[in-house]
PDB file of N, CA and C in Angstrom:
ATOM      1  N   UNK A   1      -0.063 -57.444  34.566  1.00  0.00           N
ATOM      2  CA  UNK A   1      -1.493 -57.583  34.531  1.00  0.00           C
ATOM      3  C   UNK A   1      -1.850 -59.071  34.504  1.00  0.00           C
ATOM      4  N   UNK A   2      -2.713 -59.211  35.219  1.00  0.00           N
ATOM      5  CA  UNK A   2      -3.152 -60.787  35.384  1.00  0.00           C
ATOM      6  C   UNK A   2      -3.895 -61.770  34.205  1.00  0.00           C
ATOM      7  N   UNK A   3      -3.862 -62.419  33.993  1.00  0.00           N
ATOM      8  CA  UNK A   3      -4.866 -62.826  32.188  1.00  0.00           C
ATOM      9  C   UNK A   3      -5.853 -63.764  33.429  1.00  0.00           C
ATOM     10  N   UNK A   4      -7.208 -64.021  32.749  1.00  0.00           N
ATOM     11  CA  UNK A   4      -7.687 -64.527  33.300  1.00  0.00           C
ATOM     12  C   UNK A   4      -8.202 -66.193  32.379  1.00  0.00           C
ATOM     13  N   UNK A   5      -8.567 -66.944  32.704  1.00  0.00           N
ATOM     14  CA  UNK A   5      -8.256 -68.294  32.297  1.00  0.00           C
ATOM     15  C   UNK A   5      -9.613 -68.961  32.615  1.00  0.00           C
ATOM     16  N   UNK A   6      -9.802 -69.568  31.130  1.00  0.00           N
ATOM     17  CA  UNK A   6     -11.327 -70.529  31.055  1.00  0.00           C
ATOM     18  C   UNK A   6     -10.824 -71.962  31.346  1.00  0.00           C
ATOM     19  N   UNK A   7     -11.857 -72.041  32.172  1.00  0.00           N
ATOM     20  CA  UNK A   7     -11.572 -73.703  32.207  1.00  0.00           C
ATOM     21  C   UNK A   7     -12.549 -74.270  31.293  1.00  0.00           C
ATOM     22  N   UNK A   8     -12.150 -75.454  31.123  1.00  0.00           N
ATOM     23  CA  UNK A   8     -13.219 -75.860  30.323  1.00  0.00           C
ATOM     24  C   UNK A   8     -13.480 -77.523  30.483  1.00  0.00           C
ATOM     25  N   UNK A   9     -14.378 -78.074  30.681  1.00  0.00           N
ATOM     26  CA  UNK A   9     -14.635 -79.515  31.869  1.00  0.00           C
ATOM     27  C   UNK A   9     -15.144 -80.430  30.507  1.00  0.00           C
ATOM     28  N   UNK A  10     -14.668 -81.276  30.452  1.00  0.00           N
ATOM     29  CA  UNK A  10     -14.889 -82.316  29.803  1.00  0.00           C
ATOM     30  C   UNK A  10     -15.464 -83.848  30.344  1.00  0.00           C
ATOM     31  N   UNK A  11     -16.565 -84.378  29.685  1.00  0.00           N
ATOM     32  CA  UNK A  11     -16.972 -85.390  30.589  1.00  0.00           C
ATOM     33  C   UNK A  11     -16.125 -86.767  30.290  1.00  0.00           C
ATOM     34  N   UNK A  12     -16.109 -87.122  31.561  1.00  0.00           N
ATOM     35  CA  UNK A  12     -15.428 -88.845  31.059  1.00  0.00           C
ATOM     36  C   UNK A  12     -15.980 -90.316  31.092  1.00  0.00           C
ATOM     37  N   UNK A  13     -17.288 -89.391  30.979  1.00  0.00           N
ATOM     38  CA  UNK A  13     -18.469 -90.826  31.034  1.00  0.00           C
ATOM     39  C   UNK A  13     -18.502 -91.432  29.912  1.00  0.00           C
ATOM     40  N   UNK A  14     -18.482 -92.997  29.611  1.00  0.00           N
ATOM     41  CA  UNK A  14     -18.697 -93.222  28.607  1.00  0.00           C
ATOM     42  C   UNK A  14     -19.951 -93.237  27.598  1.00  0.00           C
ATOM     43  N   UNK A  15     -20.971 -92.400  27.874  1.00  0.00           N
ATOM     44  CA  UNK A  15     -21.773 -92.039  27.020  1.00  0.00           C
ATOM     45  C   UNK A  15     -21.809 -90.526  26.429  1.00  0.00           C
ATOM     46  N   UNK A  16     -20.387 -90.394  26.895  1.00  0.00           N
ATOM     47  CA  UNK A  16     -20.535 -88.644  26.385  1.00  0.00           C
ATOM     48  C   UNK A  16     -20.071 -88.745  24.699  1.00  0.00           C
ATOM     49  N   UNK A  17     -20.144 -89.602  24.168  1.00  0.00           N
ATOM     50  CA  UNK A  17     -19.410 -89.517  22.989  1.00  0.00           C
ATOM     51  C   UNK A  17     -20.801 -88.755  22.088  1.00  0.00           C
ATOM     52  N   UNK A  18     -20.152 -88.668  20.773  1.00  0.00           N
ATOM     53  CA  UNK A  18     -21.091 -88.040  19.590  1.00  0.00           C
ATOM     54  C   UNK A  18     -21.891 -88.929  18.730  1.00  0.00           C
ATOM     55  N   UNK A  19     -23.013 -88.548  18.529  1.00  0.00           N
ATOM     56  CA  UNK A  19     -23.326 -89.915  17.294  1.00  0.00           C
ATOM     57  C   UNK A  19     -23.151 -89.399  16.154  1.00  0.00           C
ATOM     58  N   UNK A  20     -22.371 -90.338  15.324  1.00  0.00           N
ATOM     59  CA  UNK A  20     -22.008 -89.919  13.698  1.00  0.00           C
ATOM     60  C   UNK A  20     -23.500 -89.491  12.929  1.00  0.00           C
ATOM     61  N   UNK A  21     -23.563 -88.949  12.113  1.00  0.00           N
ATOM     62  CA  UNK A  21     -24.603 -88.494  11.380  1.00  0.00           C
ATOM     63  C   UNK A  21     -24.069 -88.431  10.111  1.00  0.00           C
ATOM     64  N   UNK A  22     -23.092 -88.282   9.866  1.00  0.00           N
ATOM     65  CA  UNK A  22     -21.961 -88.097   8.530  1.00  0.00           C
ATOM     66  C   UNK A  22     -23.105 -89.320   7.411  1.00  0.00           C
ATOM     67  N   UNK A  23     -23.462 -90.460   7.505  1.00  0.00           N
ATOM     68  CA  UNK A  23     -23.993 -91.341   7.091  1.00  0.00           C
ATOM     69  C   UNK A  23     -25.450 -91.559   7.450  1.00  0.00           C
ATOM     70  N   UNK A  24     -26.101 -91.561   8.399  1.00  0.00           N
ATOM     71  CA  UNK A  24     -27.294 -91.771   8.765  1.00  0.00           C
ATOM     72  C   UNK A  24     -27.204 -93.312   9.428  1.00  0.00           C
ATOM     73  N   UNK A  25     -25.803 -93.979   9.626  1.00  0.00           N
ATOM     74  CA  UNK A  25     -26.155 -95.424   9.724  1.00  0.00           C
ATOM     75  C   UNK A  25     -26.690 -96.305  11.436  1.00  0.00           C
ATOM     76  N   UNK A  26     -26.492 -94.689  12.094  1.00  0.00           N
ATOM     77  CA  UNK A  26     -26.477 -95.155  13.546  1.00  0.00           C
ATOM     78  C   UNK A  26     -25.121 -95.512  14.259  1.00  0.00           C
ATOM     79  N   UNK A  27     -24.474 -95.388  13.706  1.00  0.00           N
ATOM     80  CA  UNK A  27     -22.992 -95.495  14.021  1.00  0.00           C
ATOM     81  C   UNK A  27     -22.203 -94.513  14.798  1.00  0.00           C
ATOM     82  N   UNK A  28     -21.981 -95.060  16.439  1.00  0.00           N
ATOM     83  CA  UNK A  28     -21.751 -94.227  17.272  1.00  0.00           C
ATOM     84  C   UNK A  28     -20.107 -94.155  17.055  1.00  0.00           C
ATOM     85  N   UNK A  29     -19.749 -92.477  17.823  1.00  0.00           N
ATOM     86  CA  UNK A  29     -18.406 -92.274  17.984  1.00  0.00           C
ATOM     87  C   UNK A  29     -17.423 -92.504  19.462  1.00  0.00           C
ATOM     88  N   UNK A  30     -18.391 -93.326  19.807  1.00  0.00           N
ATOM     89  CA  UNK A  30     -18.145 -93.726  21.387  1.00  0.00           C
ATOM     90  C   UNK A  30     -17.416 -95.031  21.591  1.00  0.00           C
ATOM     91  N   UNK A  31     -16.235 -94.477  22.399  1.00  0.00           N
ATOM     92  CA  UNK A  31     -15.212 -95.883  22.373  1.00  0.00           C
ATOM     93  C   UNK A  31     -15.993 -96.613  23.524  1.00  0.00           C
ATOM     94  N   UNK A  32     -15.879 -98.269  23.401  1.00  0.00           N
ATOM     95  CA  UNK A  32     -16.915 -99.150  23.774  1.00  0.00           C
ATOM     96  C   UNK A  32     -16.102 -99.060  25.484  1.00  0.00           C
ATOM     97  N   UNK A  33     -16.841 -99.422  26.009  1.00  0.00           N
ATOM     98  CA  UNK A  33     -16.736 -99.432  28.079  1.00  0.00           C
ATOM     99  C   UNK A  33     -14.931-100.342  28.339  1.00  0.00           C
ATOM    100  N   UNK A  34     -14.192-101.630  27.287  1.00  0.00           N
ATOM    101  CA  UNK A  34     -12.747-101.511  27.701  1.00  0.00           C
ATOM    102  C   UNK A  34     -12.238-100.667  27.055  1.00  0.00           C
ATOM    103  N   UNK A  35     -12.639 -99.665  26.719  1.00  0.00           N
ATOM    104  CA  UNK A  35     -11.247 -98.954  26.189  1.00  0.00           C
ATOM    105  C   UNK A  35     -10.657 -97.630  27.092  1.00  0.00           C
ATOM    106  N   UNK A  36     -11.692 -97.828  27.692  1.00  0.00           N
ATOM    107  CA  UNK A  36     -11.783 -96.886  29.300  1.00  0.00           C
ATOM    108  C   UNK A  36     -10.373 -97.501  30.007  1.00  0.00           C
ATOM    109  N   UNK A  37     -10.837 -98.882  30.065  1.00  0.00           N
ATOM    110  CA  UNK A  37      -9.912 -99.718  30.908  1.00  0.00           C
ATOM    111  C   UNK A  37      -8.383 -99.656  30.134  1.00  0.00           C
ATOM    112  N   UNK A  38      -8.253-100.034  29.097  1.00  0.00           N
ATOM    113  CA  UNK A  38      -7.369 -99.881  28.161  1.00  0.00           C
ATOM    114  C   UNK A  38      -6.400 -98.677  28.081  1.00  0.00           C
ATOM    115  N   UNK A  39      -7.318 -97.612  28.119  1.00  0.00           N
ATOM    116  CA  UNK A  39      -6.531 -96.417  28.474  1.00  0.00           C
ATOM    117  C   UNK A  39      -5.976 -96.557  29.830  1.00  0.00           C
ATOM    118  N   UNK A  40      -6.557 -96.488  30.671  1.00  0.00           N
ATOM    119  CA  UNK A  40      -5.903 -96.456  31.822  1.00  0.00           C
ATOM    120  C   UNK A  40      -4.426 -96.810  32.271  1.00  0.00           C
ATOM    121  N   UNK A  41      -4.619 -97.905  31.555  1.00  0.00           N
ATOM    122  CA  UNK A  41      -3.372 -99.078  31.891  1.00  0.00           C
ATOM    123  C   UNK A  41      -2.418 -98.593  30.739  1.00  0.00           C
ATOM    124  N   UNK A  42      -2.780 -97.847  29.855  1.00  0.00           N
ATOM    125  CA  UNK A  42      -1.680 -97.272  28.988  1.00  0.00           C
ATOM    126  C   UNK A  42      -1.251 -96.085  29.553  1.00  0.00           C
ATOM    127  N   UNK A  43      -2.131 -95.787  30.623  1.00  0.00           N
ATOM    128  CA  UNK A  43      -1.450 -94.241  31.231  1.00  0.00           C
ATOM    129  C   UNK A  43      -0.259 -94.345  32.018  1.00  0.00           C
ATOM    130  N   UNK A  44      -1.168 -95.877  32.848  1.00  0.00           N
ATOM    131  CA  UNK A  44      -0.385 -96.254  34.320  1.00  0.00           C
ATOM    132  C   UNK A  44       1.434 -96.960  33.488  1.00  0.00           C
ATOM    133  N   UNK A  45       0.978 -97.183  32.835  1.00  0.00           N
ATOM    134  CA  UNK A  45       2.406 -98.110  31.992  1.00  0.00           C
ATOM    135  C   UNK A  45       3.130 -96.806  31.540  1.00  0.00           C
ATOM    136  N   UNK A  46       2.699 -96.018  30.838  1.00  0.00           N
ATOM    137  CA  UNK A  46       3.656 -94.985  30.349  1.00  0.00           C
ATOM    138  C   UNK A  46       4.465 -93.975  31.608  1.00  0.00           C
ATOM    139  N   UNK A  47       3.724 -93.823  32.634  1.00  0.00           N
ATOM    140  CA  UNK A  47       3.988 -93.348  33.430  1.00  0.00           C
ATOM    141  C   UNK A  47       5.479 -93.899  34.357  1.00  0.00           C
ATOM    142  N   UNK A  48       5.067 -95.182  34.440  1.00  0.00           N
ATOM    143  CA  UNK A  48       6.341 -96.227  34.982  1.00  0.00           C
ATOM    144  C   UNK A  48       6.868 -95.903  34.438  1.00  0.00           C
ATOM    145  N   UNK A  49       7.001 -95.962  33.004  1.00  0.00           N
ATOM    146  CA  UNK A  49       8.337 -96.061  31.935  1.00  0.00           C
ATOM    147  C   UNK A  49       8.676 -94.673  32.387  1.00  0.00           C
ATOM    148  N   UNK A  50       7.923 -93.390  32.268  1.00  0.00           N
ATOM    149  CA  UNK A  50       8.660 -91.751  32.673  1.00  0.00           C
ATOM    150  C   UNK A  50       9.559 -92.231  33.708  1.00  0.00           C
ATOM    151  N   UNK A  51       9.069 -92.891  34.857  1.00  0.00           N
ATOM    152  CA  UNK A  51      10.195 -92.904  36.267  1.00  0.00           C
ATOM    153  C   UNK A  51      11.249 -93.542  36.526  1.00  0.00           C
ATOM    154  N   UNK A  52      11.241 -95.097  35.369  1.00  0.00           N
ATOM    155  CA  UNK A  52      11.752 -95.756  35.225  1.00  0.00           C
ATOM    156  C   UNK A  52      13.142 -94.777  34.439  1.00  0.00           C
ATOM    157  N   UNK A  53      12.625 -94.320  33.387  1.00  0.00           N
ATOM    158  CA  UNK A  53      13.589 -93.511  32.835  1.00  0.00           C
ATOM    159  C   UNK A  53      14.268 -92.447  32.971  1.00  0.00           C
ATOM    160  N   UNK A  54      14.018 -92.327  34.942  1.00  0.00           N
ATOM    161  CA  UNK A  54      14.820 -90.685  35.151  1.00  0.00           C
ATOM    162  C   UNK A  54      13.841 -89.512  35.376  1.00  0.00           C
ATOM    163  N   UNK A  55      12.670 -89.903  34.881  1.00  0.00           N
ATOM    164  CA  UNK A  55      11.778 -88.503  34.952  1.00  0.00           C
ATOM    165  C   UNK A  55      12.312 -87.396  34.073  1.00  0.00           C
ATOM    166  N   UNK A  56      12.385 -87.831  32.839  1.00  0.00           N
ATOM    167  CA  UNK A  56      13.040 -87.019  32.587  1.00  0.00           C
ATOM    168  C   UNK A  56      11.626 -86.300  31.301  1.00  0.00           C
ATOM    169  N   UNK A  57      11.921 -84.763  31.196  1.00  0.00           N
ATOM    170  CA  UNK A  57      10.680 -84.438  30.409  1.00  0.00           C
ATOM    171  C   UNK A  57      11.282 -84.519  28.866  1.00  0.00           C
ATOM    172  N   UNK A  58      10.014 -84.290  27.723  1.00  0.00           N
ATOM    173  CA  UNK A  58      10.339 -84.374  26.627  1.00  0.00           C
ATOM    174  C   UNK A  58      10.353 -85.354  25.730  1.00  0.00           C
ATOM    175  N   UNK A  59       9.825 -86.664  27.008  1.00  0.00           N
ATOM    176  CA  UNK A  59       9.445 -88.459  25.763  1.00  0.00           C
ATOM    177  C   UNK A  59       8.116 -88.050  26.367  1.00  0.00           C
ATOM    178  N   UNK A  60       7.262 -87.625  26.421  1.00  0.00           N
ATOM    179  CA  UNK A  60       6.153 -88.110  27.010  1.00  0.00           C
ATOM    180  C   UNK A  60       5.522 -89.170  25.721  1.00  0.00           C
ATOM    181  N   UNK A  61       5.620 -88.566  24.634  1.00  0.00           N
ATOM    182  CA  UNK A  61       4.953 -89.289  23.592  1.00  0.00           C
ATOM    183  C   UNK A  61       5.673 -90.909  23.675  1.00  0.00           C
ATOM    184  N   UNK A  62       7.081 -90.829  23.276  1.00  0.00           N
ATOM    185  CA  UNK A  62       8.101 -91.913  23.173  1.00  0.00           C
ATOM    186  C   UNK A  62       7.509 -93.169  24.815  1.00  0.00           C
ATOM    187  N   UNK A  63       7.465 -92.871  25.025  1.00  0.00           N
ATOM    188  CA  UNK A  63       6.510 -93.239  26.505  1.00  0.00           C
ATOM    189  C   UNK A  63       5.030 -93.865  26.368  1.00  0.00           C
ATOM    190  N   UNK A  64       4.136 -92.981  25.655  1.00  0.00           N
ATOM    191  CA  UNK A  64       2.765 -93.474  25.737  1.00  0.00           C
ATOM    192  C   UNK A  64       2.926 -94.340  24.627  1.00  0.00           C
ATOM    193  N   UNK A  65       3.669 -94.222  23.662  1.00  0.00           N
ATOM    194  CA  UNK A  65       3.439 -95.323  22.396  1.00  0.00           C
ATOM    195  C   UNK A  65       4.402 -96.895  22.804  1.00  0.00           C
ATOM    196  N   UNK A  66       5.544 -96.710  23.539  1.00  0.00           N
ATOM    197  CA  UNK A  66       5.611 -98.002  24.002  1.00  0.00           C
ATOM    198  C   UNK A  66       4.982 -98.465  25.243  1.00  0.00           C
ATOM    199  N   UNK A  67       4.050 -98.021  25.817  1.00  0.00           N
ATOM    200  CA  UNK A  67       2.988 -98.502  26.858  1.00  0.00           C
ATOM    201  C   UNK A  67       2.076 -98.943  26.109  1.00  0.00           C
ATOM    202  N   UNK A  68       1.913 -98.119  24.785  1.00  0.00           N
ATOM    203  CA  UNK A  68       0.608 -98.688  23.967  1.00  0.00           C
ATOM    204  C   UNK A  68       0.796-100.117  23.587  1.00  0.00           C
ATOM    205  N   UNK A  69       2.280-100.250  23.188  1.00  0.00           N
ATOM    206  CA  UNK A  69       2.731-100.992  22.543  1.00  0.00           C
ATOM    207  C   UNK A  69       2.578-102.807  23.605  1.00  0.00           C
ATOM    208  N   UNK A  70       2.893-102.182  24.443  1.00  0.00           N
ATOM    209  CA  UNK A  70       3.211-103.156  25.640  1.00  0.00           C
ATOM    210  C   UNK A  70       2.044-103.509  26.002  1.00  0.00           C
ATOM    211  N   UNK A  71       1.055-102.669  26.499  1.00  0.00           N
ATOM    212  CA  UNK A  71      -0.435-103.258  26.990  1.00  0.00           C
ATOM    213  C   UNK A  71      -1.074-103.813  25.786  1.00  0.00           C
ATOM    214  N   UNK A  72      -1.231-103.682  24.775  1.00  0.00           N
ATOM    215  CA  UNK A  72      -1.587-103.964  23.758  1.00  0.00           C
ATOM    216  C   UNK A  72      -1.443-105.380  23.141  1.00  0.00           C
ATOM    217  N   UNK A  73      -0.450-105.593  23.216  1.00  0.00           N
ATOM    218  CA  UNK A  73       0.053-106.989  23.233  1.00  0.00           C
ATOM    219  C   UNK A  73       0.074-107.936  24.099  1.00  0.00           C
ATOM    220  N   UNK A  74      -0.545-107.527  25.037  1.00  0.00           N
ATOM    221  CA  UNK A  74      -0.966-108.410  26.158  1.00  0.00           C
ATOM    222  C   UNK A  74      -2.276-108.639  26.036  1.00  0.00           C
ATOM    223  N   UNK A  75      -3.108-107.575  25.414  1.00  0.00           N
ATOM    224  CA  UNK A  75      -4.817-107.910  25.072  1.00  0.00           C
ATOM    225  C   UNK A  75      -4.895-109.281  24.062  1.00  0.00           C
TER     226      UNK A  75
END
């Protein structure tokens, strides 16, 4: 029997974030316009490192945290 499957769409604009209310202080939960950029280049870096390393599955994490590590230190 077939299951049937929700998608569910998430926006990647940077004004889709939430505004905190927890406080009243105006204090948004929206990462500021480089961190867009920031990510990116932690994707594109972790990704090298997957191919670099064989392609192999099962670091994905071990992967994104030394891309983090690496772009990061270049900011």
């Amino acid at each position: 029997m077939l299951k049937k499957t929700q998608s569910v769409s998430r926006s990647t604009q940077p004004d889709a974030g939430v505004e905190s209310r927890s406080k009243g202080n105006g204090v948004t939960n929206r990462p500021d316009k480089n961190s867009y950029g920031i990510q990116a280049r932690i994707s594109e870096r972790a990704y090298a490192l997957y191919e670099e390393r064989g392609r192999e599955d099962g670091h994905a994490l071990e992967h994104w945290l030394a891309a983090e590590h690496q772009v990061l230190d270049r900011v």
